[in-house]
Structure formats: C-alpha cells, structure tokens
C-alpha atoms as a PDB file:
ATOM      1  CA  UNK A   1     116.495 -35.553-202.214  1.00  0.00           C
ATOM      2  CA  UNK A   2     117.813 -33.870-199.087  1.00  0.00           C
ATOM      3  CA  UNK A   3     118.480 -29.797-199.973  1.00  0.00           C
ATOM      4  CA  UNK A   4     121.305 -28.419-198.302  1.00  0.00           C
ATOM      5  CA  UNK A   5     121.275 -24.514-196.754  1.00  0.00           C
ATOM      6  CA  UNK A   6     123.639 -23.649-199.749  1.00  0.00           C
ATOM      7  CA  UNK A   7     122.883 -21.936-203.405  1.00  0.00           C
ATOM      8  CA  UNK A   8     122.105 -24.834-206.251  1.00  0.00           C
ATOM      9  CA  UNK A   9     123.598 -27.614-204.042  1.00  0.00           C
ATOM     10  CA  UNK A  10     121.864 -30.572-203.086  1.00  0.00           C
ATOM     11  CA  UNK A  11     123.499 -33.659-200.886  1.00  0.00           C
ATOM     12  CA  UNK A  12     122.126 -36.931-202.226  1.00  0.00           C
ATOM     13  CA  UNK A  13     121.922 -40.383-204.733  1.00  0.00           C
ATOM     14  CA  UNK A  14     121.995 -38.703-208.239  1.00  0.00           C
ATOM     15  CA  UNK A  15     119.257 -40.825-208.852  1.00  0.00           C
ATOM     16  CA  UNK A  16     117.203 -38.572-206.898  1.00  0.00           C
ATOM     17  CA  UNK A  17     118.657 -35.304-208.183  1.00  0.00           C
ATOM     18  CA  UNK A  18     118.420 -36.098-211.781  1.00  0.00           C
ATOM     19  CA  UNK A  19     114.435 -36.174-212.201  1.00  0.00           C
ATOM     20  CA  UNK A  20     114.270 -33.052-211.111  1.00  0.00           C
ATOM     21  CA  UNK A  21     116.755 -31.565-213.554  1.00  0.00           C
ATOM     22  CA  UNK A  22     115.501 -32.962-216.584  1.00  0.00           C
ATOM     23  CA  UNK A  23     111.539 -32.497-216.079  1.00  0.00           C
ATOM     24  CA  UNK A  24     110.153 -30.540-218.405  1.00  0.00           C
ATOM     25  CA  UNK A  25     110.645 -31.749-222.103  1.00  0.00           C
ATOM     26  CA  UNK A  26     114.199 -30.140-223.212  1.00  0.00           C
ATOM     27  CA  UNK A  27     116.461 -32.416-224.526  1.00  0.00           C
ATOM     28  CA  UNK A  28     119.642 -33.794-221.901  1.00  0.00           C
ATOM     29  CA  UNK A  29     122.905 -34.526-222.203  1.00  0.00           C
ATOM     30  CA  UNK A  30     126.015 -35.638-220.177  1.00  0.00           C
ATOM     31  CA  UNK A  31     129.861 -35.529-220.534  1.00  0.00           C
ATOM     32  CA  UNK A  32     130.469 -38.485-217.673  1.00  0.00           C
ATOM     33  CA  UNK A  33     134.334 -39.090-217.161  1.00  0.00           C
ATOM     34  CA  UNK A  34     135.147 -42.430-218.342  1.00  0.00           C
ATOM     35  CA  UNK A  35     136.693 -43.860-215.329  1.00  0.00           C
ATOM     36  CA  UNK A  36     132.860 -43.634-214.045  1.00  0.00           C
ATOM     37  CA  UNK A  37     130.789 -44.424-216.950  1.00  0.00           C
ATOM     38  CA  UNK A  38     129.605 -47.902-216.035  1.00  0.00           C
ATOM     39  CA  UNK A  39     128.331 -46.505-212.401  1.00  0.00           C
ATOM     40  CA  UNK A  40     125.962 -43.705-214.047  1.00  0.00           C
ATOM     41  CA  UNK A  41     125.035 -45.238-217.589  1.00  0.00           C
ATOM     42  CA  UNK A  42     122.129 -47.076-215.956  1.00  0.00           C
ATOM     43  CA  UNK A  43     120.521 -44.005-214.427  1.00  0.00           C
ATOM     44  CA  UNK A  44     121.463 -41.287-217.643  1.00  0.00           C
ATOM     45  CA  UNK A  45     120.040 -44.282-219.955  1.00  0.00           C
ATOM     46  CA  UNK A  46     116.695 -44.691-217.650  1.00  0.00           C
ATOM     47  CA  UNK A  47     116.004 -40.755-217.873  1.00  0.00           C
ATOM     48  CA  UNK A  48     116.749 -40.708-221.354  1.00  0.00           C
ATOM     49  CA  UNK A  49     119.994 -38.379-221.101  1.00  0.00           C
ATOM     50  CA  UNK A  50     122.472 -38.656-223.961  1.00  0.00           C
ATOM     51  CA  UNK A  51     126.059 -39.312-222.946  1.00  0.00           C
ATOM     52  CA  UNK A  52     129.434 -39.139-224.039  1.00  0.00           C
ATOM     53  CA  UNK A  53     132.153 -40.574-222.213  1.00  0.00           C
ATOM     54  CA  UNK A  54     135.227 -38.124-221.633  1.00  0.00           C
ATOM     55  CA  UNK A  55     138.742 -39.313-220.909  1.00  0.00           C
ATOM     56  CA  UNK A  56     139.925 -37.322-218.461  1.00  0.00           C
ATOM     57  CA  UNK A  57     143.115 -35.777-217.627  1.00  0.00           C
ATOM     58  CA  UNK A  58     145.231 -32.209-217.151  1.00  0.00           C
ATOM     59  CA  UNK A  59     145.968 -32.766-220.589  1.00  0.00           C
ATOM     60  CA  UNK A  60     142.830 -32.935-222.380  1.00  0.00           C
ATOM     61  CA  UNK A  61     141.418 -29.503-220.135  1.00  0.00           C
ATOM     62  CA  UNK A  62     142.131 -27.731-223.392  1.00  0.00           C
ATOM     63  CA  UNK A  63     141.024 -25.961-226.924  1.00  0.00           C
ATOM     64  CA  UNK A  64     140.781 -29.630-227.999  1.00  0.00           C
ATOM     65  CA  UNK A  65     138.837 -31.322-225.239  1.00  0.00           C
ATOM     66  CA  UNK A  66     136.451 -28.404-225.791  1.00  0.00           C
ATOM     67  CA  UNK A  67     136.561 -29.032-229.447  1.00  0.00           C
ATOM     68  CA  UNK A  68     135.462 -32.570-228.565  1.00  0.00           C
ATOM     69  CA  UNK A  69     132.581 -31.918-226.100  1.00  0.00           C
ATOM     70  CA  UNK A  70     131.659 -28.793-228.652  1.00  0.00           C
ATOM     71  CA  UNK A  71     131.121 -31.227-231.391  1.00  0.00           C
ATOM     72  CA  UNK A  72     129.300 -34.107-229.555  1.00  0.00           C
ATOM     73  CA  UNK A  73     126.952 -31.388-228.546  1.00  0.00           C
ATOM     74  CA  UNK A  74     126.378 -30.185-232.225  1.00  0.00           C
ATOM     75  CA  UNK A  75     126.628 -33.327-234.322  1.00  0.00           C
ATOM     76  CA  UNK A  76     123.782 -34.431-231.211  1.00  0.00           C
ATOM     77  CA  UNK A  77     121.860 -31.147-232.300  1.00  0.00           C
ATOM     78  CA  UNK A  78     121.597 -29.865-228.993  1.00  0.00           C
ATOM     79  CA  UNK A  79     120.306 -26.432-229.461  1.00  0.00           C
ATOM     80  CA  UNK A  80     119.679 -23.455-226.609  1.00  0.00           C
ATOM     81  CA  UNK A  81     117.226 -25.056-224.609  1.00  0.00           C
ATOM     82  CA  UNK A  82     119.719 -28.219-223.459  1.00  0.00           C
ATOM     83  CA  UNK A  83     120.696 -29.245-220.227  1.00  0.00           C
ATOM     84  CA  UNK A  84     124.217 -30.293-220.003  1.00  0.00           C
ATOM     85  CA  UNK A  85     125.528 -32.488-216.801  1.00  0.00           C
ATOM     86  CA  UNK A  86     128.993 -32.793-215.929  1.00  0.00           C
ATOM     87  CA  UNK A  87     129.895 -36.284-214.264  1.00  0.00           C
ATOM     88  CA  UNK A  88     133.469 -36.879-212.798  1.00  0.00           C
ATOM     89  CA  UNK A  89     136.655 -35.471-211.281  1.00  0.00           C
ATOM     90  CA  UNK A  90     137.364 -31.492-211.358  1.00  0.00           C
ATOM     91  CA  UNK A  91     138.571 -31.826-215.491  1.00  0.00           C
ATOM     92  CA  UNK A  92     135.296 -32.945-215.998  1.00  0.00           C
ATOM     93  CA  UNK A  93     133.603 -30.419-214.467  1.00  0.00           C
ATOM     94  CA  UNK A  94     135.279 -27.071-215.391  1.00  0.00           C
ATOM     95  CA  UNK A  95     135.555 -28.260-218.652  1.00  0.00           C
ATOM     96  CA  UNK A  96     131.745 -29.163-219.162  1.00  0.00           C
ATOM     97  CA  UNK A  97     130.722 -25.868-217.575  1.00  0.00           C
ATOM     98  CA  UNK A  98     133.456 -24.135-219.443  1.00  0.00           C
ATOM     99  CA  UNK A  99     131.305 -25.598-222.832  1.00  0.00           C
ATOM    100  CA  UNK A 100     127.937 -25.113-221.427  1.00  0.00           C
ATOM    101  CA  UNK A 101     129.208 -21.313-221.028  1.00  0.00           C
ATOM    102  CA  UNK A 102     130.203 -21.240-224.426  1.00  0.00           C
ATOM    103  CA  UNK A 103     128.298 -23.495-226.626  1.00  0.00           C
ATOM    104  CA  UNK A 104     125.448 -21.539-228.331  1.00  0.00           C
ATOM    105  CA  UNK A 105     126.461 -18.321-226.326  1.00  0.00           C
ATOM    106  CA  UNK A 106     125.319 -20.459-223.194  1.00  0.00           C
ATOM    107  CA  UNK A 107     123.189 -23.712-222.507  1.00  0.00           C
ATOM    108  CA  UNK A 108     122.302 -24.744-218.849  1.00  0.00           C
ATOM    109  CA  UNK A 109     124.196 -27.138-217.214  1.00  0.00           C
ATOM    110  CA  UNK A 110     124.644 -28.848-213.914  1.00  0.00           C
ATOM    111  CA  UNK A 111     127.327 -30.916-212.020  1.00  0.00           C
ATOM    112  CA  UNK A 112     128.051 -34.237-210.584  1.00  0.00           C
ATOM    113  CA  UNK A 113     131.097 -34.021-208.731  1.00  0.00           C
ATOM    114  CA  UNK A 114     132.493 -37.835-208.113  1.00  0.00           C
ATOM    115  CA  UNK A 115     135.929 -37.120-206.441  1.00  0.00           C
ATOM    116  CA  UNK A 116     136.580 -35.136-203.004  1.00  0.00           C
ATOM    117  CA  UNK A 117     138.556 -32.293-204.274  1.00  0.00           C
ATOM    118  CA  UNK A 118     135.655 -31.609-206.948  1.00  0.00           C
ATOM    119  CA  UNK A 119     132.933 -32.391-204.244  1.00  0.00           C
ATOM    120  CA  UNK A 120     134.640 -29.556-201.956  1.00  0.00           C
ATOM    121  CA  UNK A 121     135.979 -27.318-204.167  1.00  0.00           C
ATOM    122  CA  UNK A 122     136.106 -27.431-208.668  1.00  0.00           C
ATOM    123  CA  UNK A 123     132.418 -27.766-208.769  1.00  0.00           C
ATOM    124  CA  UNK A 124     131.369 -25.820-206.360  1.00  0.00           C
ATOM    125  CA  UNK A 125     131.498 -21.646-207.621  1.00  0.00           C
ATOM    126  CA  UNK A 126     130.312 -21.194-211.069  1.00  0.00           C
ATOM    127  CA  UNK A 127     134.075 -20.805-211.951  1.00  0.00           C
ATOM    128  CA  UNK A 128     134.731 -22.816-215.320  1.00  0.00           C
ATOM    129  CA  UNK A 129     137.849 -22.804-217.591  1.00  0.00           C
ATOM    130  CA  UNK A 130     140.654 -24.558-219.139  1.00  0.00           C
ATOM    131  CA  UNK A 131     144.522 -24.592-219.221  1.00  0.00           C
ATOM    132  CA  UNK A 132     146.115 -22.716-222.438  1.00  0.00           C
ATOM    133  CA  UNK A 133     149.909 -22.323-222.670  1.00  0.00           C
ATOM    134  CA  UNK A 134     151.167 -24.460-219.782  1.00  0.00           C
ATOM    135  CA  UNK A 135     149.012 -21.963-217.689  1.00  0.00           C
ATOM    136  CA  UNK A 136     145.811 -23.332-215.354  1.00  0.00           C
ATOM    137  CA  UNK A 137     142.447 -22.048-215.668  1.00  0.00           C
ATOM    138  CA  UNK A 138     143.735 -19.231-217.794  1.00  0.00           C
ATOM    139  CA  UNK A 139     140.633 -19.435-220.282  1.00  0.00           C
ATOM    140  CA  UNK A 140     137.073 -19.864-218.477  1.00  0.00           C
ATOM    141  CA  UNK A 141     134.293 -18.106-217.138  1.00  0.00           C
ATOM    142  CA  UNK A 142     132.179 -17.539-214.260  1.00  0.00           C
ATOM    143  CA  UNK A 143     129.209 -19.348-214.905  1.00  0.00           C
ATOM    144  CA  UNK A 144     127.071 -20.485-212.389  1.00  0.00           C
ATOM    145  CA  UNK A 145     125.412 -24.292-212.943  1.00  0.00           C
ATOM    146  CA  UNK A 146     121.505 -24.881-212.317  1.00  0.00           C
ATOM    147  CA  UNK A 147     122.450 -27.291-209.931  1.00  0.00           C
ATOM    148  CA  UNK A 148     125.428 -29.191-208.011  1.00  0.00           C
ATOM    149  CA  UNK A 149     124.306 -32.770-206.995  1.00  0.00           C
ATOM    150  CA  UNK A 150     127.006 -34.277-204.161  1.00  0.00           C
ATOM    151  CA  UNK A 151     126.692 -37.804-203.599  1.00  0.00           C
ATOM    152  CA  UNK A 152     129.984 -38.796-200.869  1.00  0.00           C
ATOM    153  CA  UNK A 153     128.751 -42.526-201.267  1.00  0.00           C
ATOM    154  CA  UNK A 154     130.963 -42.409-204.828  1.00  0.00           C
ATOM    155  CA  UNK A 155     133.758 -41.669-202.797  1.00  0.00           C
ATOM    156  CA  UNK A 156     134.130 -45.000-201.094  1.00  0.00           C
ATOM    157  CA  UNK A 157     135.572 -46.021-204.459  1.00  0.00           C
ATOM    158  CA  UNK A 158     138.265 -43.250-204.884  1.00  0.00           C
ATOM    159  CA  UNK A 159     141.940 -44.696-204.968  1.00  0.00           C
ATOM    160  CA  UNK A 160     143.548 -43.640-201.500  1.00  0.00           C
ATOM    161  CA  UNK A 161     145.722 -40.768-203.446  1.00  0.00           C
ATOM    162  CA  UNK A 162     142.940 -39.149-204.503  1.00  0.00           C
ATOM    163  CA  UNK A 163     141.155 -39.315-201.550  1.00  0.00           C
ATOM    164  CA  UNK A 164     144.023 -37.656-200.316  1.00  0.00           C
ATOM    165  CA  UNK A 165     144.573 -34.797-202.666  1.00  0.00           C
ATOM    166  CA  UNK A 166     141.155 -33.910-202.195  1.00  0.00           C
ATOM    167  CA  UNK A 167     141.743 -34.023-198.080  1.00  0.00           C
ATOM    168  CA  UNK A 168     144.182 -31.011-198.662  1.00  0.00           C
ATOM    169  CA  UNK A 169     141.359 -29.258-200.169  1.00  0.00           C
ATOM    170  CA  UNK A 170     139.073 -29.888-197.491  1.00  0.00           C
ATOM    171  CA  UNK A 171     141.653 -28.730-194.856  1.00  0.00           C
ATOM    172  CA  UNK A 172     142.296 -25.556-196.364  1.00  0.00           C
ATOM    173  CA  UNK A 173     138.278 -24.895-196.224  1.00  0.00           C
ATOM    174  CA  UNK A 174     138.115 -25.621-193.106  1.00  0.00           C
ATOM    175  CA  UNK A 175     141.267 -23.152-192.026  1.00  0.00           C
ATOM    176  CA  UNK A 176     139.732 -20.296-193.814  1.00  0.00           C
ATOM    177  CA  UNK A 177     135.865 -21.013-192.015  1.00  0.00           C
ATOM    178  CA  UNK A 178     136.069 -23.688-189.351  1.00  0.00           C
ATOM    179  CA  UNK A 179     139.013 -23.919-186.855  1.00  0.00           C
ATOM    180  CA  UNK A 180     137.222 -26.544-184.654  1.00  0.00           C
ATOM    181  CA  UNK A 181     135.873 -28.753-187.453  1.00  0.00           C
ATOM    182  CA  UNK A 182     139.815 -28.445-188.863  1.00  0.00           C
ATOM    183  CA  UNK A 183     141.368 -29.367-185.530  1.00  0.00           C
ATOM    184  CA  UNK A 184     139.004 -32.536-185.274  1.00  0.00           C
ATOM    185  CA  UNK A 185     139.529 -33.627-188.744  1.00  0.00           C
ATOM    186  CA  UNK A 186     143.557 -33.498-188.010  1.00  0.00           C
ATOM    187  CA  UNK A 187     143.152 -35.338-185.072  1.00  0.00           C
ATOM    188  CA  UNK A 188     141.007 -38.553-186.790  1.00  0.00           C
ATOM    189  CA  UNK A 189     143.507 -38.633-189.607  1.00  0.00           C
ATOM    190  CA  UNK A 190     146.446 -38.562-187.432  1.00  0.00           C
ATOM    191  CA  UNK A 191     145.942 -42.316-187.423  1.00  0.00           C
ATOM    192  CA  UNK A 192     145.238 -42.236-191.325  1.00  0.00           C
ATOM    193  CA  UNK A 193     142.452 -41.612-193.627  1.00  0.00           C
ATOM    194  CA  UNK A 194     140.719 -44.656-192.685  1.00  0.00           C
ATOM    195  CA  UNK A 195     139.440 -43.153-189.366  1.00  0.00           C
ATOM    196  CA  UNK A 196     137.394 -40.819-191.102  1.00  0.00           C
ATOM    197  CA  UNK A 197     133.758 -42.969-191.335  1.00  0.00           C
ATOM    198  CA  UNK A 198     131.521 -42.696-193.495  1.00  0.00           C
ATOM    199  CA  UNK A 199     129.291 -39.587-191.630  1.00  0.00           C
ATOM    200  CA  UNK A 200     132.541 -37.904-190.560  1.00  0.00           C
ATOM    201  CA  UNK A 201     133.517 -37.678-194.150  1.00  0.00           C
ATOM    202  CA  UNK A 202     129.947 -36.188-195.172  1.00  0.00           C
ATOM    203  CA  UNK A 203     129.602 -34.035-192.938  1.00  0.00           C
ATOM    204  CA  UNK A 204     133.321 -32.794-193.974  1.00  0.00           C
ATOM    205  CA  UNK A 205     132.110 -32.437-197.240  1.00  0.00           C
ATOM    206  CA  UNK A 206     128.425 -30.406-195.890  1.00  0.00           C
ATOM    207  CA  UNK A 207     130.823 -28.143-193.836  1.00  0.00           C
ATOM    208  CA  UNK A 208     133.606 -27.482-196.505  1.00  0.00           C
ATOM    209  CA  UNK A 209     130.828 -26.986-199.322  1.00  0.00           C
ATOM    210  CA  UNK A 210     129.201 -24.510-196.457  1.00  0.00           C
ATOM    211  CA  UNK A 211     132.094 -22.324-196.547  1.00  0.00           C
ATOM    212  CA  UNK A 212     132.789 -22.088-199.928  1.00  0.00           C
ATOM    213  CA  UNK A 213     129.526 -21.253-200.885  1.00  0.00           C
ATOM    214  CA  UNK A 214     129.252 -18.287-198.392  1.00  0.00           C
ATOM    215  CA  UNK A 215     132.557 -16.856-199.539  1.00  0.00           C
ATOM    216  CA  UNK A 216     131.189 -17.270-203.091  1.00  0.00           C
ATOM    217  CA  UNK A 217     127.924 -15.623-202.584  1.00  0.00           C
ATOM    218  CA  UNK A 218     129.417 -12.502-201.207  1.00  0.00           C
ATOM    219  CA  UNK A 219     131.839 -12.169-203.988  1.00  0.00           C
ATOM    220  CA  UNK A 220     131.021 -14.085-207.171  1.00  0.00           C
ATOM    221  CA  UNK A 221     133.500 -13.031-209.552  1.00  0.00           C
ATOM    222  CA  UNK A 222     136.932 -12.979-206.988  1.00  0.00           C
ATOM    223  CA  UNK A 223     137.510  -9.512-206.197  1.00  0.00           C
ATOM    224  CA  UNK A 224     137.913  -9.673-203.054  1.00  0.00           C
ATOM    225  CA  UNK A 225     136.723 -11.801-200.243  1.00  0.00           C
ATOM    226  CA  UNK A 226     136.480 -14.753-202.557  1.00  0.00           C
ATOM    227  CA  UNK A 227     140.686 -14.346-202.565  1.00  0.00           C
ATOM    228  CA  UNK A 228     140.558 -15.979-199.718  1.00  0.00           C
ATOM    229  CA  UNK A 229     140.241 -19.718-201.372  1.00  0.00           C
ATOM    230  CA  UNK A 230     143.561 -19.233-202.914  1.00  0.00           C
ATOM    231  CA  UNK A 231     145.333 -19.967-199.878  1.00  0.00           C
ATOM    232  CA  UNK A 232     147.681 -22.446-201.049  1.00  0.00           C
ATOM    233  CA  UNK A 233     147.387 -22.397-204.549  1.00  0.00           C
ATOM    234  CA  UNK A 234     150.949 -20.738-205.240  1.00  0.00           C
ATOM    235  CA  UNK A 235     152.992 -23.348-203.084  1.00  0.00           C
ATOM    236  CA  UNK A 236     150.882 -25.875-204.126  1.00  0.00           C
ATOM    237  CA  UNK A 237     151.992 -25.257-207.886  1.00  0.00           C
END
C-alpha cells in the first residue's frame, strides 16, 4: 500500500488498503454500489466485512436511501465502534458518509471511490450530504472519513460517458492548481480519451486529488479558499 503526500488518502488495490482499516476487532460494514458488487464481494467476504448492496442513482441520494442504509446498519446491530466503507460512484459515497455522520451521532467510515469524478472529486473532502426538494447536497455534513482508498485500475471498466463526466472534473482541478498538467491533458485527449494510458490517467488522478486536498486543508468547511472548487458548478447545473 503506496501512501500518497495527501490527508487520509492512499493510491492502491483495495485489497491492500482494507487490512489496515479493519484491524483491530470492531465490527465492519460496507454499502458497495451494486453495479460493482461482484468485483469487491470476494475481498469484503475474505476480511469478514458485512455488505449491503446499494442501487445507485440521483434519485435514491435521499431521506429514503438514508432510511435504507440507516436500517441495514441497525437491524445488523452496528453500534458506535463500526467502521463503515463506502464502495462506488459519488451517490455512494456522500450518501454513506452522510449516514456514517449521522448514524449513532457518528460511526467511522472510509471510502472507495470506483468512478473518476468520485476518485477526483465526491470522495475526496469530508463533505457528505443528500438532495432534498429538487435541491443537491442541500442536507449533509462535513465529515471527514478515516481513510480514502483510490484504486484507477477500476476505472478501465467505466463506460466511456462516465469516464468522461468525470474528465470535466479533472480539468477543472487542474485549471484551479495546475496549468501545465491541464494544457498536456487537453492536448492527449484532443485525439480522444483513449490516448490517455494507463499512468497518464493515474497520475491525473495523484495530481487532481493533490489539489483538492490542499485547498481542503486550508479551509475545511468552504468559507473561503475552498470556493474555489465551485468553478463550474452553476453552468454545469
């Protein structure tokens, strides 16, 4: 397990990461987005972590999603000392850590981040939360998880419009903290995304996660500099 110079973030095979996350006798458990429930079963099952698996979508980031994950947790009798992972796409995540926040007036948790946009931006923060009203993120917290494990091998599987999506997101980054690394990235996609390899895209990912981090550590709870990473967000709606 390779650590990376950023808080609670750690590049590698979430085989590696796991161990380390559920040593020391407390109970585990993991909401894993259904789409990639057959690719982590094998690992959560060999550690002994207890799993759900969450259908995913913009729709279900709500009171009732977190009804759902609230009373897996409870009917599993999961009490303060559980660790709770979050496995999948950016619902996933700010909806587990939205729980975890919540549940029991707060339970540790940690992240898993399987698409590029949540690899390189939703799970990356401690900001957790879900839609209410027709309005985004308008319920959450700021809650920061134990640990962020970011594995860009799962990526190779992503449908091309995801892989896409989550391309935006990395640009962006890279405009707010890395003009060079942005201008280079343009340039090998000109031709598409399939002239970004397999290192180009990680180290993307290192760099963008890099960024984001800093801006986060000198201004946890968006007050000011952290501002910044909404660049976008109100065309982009």
């Amino acid at each position: 397990m390779e650590p990376v110079s950023v808080e609670n973030v750690v590049f590698g095979p979430f085989g590696q990461c796991l161990p380390s996350l559920v040593q020391g006798g407390d109970r585990a458990f993991a909401v894993v987005d259904s789409a990639v429930a057959d690719r982590f079963a094998p690992v959560l099952d060999e550690f002994g972590v207890e799993w759900m698996a969450f259908r995913a979508s913009e729709e279900r980031k709500s009171f009732e999603g977190l009804q759902e994950i609230a009373g897996w947790l409870l009917e599993h009798e999961a009490d303060r000392g559980a660790l709770l992972l979050g496995i999948g796409g950016g619902v996933t995540t700010d909806l587990t850590g939205f729980a975890a926040s919540v549940y029991k007036r707060g339970i540790r948790y940690a992240l898993v981040p399987t698409t590029l946009l949540a690899q390189v931006d939703a799970a990356v923060g401690g900001k957790t939360g879900i839609d209410f009203h027709g309005c985004k993120n308008v319920i959450g917290t700021f809650s920061m998880p134990e640990a962020v494990c970011v594995d860009t091998a799962v990526l190779a599987s992503l449908p091309r419009k995801e892989l896409r999506s989550g391309m935006a997101e990395a640009l962006k980054t890279l405009v707010i903290g890395d003009a060079a690394m942005y201008r280079e990235a343009v340039e090998r996609m000109r031709g598409g995304m399939e002239r970004l390899g397999d290192n180009e895209l990680s180290a993307l990912v290192r760099r963008c996660v890099g960024i984001k981090s800093g801006i986060v550590a000198a201004d946890r709870t968006e007050e000011g500099e952290r501002m910044k990473l909404k660049l976008g967000h109100t065309l982009g709606r």
